[in-house]
Protein backbone atom coordinates (compact mmCIF):
# COMPACT_ATOMS: atom_id res chain seq x y z
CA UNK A 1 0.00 0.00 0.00
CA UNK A 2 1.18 3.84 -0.38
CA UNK A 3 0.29 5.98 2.09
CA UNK A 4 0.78 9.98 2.75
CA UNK A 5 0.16 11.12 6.46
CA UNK A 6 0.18 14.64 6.57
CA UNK A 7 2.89 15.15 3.78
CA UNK A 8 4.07 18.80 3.58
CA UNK A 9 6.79 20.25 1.21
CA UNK A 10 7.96 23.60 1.69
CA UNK A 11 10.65 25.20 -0.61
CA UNK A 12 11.60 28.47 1.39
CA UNK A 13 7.62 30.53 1.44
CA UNK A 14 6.25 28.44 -1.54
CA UNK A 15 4.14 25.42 -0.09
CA UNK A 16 4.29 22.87 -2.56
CA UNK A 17 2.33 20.55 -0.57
CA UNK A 18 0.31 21.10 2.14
CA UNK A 19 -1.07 18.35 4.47
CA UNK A 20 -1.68 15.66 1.94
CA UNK A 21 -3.02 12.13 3.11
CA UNK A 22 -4.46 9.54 1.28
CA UNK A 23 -4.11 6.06 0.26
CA UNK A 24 -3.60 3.76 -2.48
CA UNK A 25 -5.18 0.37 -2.60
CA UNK A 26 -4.19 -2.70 -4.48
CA UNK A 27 -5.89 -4.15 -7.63
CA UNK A 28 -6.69 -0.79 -9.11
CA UNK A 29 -5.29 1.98 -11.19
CA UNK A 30 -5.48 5.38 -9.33
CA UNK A 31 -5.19 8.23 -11.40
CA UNK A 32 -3.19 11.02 -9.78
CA UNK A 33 -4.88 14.06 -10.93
CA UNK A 34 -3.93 18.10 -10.79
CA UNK A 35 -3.27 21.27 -12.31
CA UNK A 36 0.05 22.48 -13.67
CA UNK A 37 2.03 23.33 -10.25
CA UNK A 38 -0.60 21.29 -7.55
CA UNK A 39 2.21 19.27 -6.50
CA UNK A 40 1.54 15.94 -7.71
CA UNK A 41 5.53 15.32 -9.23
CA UNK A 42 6.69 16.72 -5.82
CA UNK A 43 4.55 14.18 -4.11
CA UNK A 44 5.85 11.26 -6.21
CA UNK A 45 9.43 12.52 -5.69
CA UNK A 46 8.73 12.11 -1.77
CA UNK A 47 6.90 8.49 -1.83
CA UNK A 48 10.20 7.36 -3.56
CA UNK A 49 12.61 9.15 -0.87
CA UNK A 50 14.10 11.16 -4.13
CA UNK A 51 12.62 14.94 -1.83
CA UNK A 52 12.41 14.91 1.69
CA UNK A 53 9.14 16.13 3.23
CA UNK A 54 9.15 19.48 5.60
CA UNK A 55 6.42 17.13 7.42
CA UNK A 56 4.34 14.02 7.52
CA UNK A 57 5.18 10.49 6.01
CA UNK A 58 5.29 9.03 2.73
CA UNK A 59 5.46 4.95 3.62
CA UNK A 60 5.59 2.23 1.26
CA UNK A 61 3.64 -1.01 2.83
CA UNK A 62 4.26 0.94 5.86
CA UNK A 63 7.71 2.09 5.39
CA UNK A 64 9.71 4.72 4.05
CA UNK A 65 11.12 4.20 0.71
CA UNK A 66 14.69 4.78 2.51
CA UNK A 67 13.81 1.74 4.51
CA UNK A 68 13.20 -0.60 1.79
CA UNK A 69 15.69 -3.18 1.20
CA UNK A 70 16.26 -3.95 -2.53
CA UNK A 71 13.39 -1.52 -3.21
CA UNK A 72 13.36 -2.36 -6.71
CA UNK A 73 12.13 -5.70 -5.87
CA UNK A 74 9.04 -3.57 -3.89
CA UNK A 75 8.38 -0.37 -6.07
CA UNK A 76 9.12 0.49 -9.43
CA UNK A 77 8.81 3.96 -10.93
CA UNK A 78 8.86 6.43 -13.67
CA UNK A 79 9.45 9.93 -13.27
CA UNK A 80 11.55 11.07 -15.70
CA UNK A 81 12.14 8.75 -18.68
CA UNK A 82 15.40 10.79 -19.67
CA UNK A 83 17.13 9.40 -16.81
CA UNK A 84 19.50 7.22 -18.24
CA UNK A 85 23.17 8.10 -19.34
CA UNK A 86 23.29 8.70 -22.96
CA UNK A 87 26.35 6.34 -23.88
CA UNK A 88 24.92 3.64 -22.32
CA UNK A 89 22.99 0.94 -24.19
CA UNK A 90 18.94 0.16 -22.99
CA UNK A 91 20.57 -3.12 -22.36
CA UNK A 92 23.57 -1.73 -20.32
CA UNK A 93 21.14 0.95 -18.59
CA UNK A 94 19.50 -1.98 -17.05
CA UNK A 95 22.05 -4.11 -16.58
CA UNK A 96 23.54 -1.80 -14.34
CA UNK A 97 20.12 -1.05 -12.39
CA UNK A 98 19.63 -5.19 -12.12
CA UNK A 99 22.90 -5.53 -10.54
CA UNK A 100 22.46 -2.50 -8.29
CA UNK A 101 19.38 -4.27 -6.86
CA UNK A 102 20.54 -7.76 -6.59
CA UNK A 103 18.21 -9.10 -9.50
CA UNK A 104 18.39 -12.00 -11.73
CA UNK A 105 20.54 -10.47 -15.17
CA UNK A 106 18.01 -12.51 -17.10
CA UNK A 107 15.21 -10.33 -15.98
CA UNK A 108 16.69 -7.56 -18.25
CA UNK A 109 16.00 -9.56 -21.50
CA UNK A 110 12.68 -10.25 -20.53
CA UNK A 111 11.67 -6.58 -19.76
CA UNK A 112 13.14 -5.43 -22.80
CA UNK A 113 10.39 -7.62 -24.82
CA UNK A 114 8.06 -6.72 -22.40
CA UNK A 115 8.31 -3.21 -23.55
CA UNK A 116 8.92 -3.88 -27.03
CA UNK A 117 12.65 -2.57 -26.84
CA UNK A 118 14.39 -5.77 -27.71
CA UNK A 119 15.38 -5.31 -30.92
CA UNK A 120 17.34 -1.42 -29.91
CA UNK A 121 18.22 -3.08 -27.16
CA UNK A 122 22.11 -2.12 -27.57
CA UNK A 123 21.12 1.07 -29.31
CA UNK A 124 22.69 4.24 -27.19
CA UNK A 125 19.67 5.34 -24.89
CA UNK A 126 20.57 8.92 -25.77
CA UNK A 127 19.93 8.84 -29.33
CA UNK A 128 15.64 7.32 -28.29
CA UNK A 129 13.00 9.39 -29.28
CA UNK A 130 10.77 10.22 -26.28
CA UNK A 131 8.69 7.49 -27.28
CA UNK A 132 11.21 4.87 -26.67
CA UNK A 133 12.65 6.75 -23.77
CA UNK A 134 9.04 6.36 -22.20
CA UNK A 135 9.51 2.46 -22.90
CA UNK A 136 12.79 1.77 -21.53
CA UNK A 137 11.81 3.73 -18.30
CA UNK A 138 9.05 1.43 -17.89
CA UNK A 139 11.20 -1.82 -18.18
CA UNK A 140 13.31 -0.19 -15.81
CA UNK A 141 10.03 0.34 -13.70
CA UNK A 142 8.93 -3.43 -13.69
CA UNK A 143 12.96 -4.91 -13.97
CA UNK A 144 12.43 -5.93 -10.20
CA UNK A 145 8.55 -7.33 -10.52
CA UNK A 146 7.25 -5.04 -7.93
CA UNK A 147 4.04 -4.95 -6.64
CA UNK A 148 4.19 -1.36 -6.61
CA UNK A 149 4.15 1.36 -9.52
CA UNK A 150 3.95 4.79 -9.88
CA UNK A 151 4.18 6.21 -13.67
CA UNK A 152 4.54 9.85 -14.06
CA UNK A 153 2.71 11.16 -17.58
CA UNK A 154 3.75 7.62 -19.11
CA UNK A 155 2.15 8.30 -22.25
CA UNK A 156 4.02 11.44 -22.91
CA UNK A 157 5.39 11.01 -26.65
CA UNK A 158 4.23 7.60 -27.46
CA UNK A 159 2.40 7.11 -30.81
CA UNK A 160 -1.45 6.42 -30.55
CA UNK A 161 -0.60 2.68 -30.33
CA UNK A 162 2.05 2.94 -27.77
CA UNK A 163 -0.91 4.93 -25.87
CA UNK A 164 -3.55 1.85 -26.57
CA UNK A 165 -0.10 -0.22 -25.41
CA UNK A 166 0.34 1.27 -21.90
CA UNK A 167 -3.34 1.81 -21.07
CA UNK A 168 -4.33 -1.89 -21.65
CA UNK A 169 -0.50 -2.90 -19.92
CA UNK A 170 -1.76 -0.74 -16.96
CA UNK A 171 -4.99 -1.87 -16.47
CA UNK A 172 -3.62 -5.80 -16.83
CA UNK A 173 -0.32 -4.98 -14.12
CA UNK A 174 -3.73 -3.92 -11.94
CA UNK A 175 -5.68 -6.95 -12.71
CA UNK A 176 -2.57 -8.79 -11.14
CA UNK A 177 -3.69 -7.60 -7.98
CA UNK A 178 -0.71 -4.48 -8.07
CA UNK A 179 -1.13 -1.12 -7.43
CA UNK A 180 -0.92 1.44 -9.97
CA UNK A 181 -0.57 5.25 -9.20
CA UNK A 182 -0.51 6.89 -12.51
CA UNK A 183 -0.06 10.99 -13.20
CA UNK A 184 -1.60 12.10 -16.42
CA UNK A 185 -2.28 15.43 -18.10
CA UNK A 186 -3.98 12.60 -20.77
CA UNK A 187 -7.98 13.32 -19.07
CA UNK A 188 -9.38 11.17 -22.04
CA UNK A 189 -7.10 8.32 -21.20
CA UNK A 190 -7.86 8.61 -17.33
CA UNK A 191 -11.24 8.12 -18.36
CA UNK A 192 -10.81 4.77 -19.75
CA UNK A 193 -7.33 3.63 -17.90
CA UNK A 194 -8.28 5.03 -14.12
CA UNK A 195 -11.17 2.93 -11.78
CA UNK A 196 -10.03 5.18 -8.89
CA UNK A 197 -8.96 9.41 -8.79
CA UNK A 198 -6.82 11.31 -5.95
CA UNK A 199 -7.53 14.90 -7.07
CA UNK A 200 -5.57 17.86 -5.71
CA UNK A 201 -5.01 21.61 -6.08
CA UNK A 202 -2.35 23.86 -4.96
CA UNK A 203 -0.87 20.88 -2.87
CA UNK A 204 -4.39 20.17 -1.26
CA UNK A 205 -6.24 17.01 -1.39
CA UNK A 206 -9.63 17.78 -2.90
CA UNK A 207 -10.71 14.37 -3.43
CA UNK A 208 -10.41 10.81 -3.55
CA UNK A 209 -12.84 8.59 -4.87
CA UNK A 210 -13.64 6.41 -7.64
CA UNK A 211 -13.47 7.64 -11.43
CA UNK A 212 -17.37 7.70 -12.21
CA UNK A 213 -18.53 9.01 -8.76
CA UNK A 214 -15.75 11.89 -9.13
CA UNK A 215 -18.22 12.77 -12.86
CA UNK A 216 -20.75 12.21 -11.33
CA UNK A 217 -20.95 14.21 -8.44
CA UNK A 218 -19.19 17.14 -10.41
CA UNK A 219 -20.48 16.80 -14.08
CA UNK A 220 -23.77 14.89 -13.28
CA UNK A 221 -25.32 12.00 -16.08
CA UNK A 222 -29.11 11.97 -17.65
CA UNK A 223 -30.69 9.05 -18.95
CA UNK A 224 -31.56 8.96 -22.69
CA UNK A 225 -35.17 7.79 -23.37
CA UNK A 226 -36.72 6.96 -26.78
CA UNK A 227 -40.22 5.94 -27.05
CA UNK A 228 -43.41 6.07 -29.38
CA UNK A 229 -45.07 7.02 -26.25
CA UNK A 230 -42.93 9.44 -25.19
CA UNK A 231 -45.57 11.85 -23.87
CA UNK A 232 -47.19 9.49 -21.68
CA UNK A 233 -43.74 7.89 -20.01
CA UNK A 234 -42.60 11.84 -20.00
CA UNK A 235 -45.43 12.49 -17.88
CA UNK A 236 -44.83 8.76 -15.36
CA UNK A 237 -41.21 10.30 -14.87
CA UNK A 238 -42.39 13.22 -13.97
CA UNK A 239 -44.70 11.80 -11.10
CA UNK A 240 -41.68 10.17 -10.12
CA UNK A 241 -39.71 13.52 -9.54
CA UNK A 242 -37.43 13.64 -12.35
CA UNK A 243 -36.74 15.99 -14.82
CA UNK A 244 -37.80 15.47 -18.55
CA UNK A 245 -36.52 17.51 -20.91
CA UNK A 246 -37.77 17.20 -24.38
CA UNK A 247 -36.20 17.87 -27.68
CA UNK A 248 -39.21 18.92 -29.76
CA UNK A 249 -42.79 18.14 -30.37
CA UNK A 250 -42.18 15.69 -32.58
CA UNK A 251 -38.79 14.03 -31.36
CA UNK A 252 -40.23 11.38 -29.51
CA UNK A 253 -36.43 11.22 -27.64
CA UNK A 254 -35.97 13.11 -23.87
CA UNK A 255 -33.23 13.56 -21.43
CA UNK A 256 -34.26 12.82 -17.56
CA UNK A 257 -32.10 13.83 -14.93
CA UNK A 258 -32.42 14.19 -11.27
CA UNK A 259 -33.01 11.70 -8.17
CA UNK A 260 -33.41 8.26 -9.12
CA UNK A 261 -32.94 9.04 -12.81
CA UNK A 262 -30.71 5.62 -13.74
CA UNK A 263 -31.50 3.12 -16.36
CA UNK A 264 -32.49 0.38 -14.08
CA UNK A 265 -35.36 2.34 -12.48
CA UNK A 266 -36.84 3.63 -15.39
CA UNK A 267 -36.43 0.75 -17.75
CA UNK A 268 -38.53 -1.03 -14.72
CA UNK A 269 -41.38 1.68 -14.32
CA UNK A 270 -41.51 1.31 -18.80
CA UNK A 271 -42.01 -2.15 -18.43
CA UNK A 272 -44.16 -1.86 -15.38
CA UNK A 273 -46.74 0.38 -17.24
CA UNK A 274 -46.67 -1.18 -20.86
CA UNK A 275 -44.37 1.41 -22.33
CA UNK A 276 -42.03 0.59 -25.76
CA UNK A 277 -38.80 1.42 -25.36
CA UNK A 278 -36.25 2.09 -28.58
CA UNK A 279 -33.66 3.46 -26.55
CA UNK A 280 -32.56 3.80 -23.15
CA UNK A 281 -29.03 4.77 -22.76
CA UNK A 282 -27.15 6.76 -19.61
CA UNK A 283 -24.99 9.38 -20.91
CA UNK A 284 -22.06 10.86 -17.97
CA UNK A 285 -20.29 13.94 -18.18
CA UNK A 286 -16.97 14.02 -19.50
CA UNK A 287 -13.69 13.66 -17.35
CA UNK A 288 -12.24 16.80 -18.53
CA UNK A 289 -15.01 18.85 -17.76
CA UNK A 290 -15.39 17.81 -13.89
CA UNK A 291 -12.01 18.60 -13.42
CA UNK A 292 -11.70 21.98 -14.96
CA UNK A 293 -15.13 22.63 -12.86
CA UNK A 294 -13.75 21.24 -9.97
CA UNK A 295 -10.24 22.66 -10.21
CA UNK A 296 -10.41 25.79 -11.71
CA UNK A 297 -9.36 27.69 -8.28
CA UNK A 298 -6.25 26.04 -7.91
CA UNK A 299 -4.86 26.24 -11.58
CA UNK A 300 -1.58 28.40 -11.23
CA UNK A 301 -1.97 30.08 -14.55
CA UNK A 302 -5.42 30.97 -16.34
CA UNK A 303 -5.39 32.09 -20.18
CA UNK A 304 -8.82 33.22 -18.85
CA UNK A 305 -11.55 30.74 -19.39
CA UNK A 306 -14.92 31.41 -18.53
CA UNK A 307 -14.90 31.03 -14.94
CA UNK A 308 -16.87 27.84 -13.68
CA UNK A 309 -18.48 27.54 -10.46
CA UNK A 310 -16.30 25.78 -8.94
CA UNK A 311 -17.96 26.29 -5.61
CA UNK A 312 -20.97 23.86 -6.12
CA UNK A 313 -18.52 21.59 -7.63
CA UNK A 314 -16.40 21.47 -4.48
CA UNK A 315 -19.16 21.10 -1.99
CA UNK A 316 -20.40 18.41 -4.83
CA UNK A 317 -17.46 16.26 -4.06
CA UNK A 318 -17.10 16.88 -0.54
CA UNK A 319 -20.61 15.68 0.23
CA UNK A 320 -19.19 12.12 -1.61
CA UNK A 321 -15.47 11.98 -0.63
């Protein structure tokens, strides 16, 4: 498990981070969400013992990363896929990192084709694209099979199918019962990648919970409803206390919203009263848009967006975290 107790980083009067607990449960991928500036490299940097925190804990299973013998073996990370020396082969580069740690020199071979890097495998690491970069900082990342992760923006420069490639790689290192902590400026792909979101601004935790309650909550979701009765079930829902919104007279299509508007319930009082549905479909607000609503106090720098109200957003969330 990672864990933050109270983590605070101070860099003379600028507070990176500022009283930051949560934790991170097996089994899932948590998404690691935040602004330009909130602090969320910072806080990596001090789970993995690389900054050391003004105040609080960062533990690993309980222990600082300091603490860990053959850490490797327990976490693997990737914070800055330019790390490497650039004379030294992808082969060499974790060679050196196997031996450092104790670990099996066969494991390098098979990390390499993990990744897909076998065949520039003695290729000098400084002359990778990004791309590749991003690769061979993985392999270095799972080189000790750790049950542990933490990728910082891991899609940055990959092609569309490296992006496909580490989504679906995430989600199956998850399935394996790891955890998975995961920064990601990539909102689209911590829609479909993420099950669970710690959210934070300005250093501040804002919220942890899972990926659909976080839209929920913040960006809300209706329930599309076709029907050649349309007026009659229009007017059922209504008795039931949801909204109905129509399209036009003659679209026989609405949009319900409001308490107890989910599929299950209203497919139920259809079938309960006789009525035909064609279509019956929930539709969730986007990703991106909860977490400009719900963040857009603690960006750093605005190029002056319509302002959203972030307050009902906030008290939103805090009413679920």
């Amino acid at each position: 498990m990672i864990e933050t107790r109270g983590l605070t980083k101070r860099y003379g009067s600028t507070l990176s981070v500022d009283n930051l607990t949560f934790t991170v449960a097996p089994g899932r991928v948590t998404g690691f969400l935040g602004p330009n500036g909130a602090g969320k490299s910072t806080t990596m940097r001090m789970i993995l013992g690389l900054d050391r925190a003004t105040s609080g804990q960062a533990l690993i299973n309980g222990k600082p990363y300091g603490d860990l013998v053959d850490p490797l073996r327990t976490v693997g990370a990737l914070l800055d896929a330019k790390w490497v020396h650039p004379n030294r082969s992808a082969r060499d580069h974790l060679r050196w990192l196997a031996r450092s740690n104790r670990l099996p020199a066969g494991r390098v071979d098979g990390v390499l084709n993990q990744v897909g890097l076998t065949e520039v495998a003695d290729r000098r690491a400084g002359a990778f694209s990004l791309g590749m970069s991003q690769r061979l900082g993985i392999a270095a990342a799972l080189l000790g099979d750790p049950g542990i992760l933490l990728f910082d923006e891991p899609v940055n420069g990959l092609d569309p199918e490296g992006i496909v490639w580490i989504r679906e790689f995430m989600i199956n290192l998850a399935s394996e019962g790891r955890i998975v902590l995961v920064s990601s400026h990539l909102l689209s792909e911590m829609a479909m990648t993420a099950t669970d979101l710690i959210v934070i601004g300005r250093g501040r935790l804002i919220t942890q919970c899972t990926t659909e309650g976080f839209v929920d909550r913040v960006s809300g979701s209706n329930v599309r409803v076709q029907s050649p009765q349309i007026g009659k079930f229009s007017e059922l829902l209504r008795q039931q206390g949801m909204l109905v919104t129509a399209s036009g007279d003659d679209d026989p299509t609405v949009m319900v919203t409001g308490a107890g508007a989910n599929t299950a319930r209203i497919g139920d009082l259809a079938a309960e009263n006789g009525i035909a549905l064609h279509e019956l479909s929930l539709h969730r607000g986007s990703l991106e848009d909860a977490f400009i609503k719900i963040t857009g106090g603690d960006v750093e720098y605005s190029a002056g967006h319509p302002t959203r109200d972030r307050s009902q957003a906030s008290a939103l969330v805090a009413a679920g975290r």
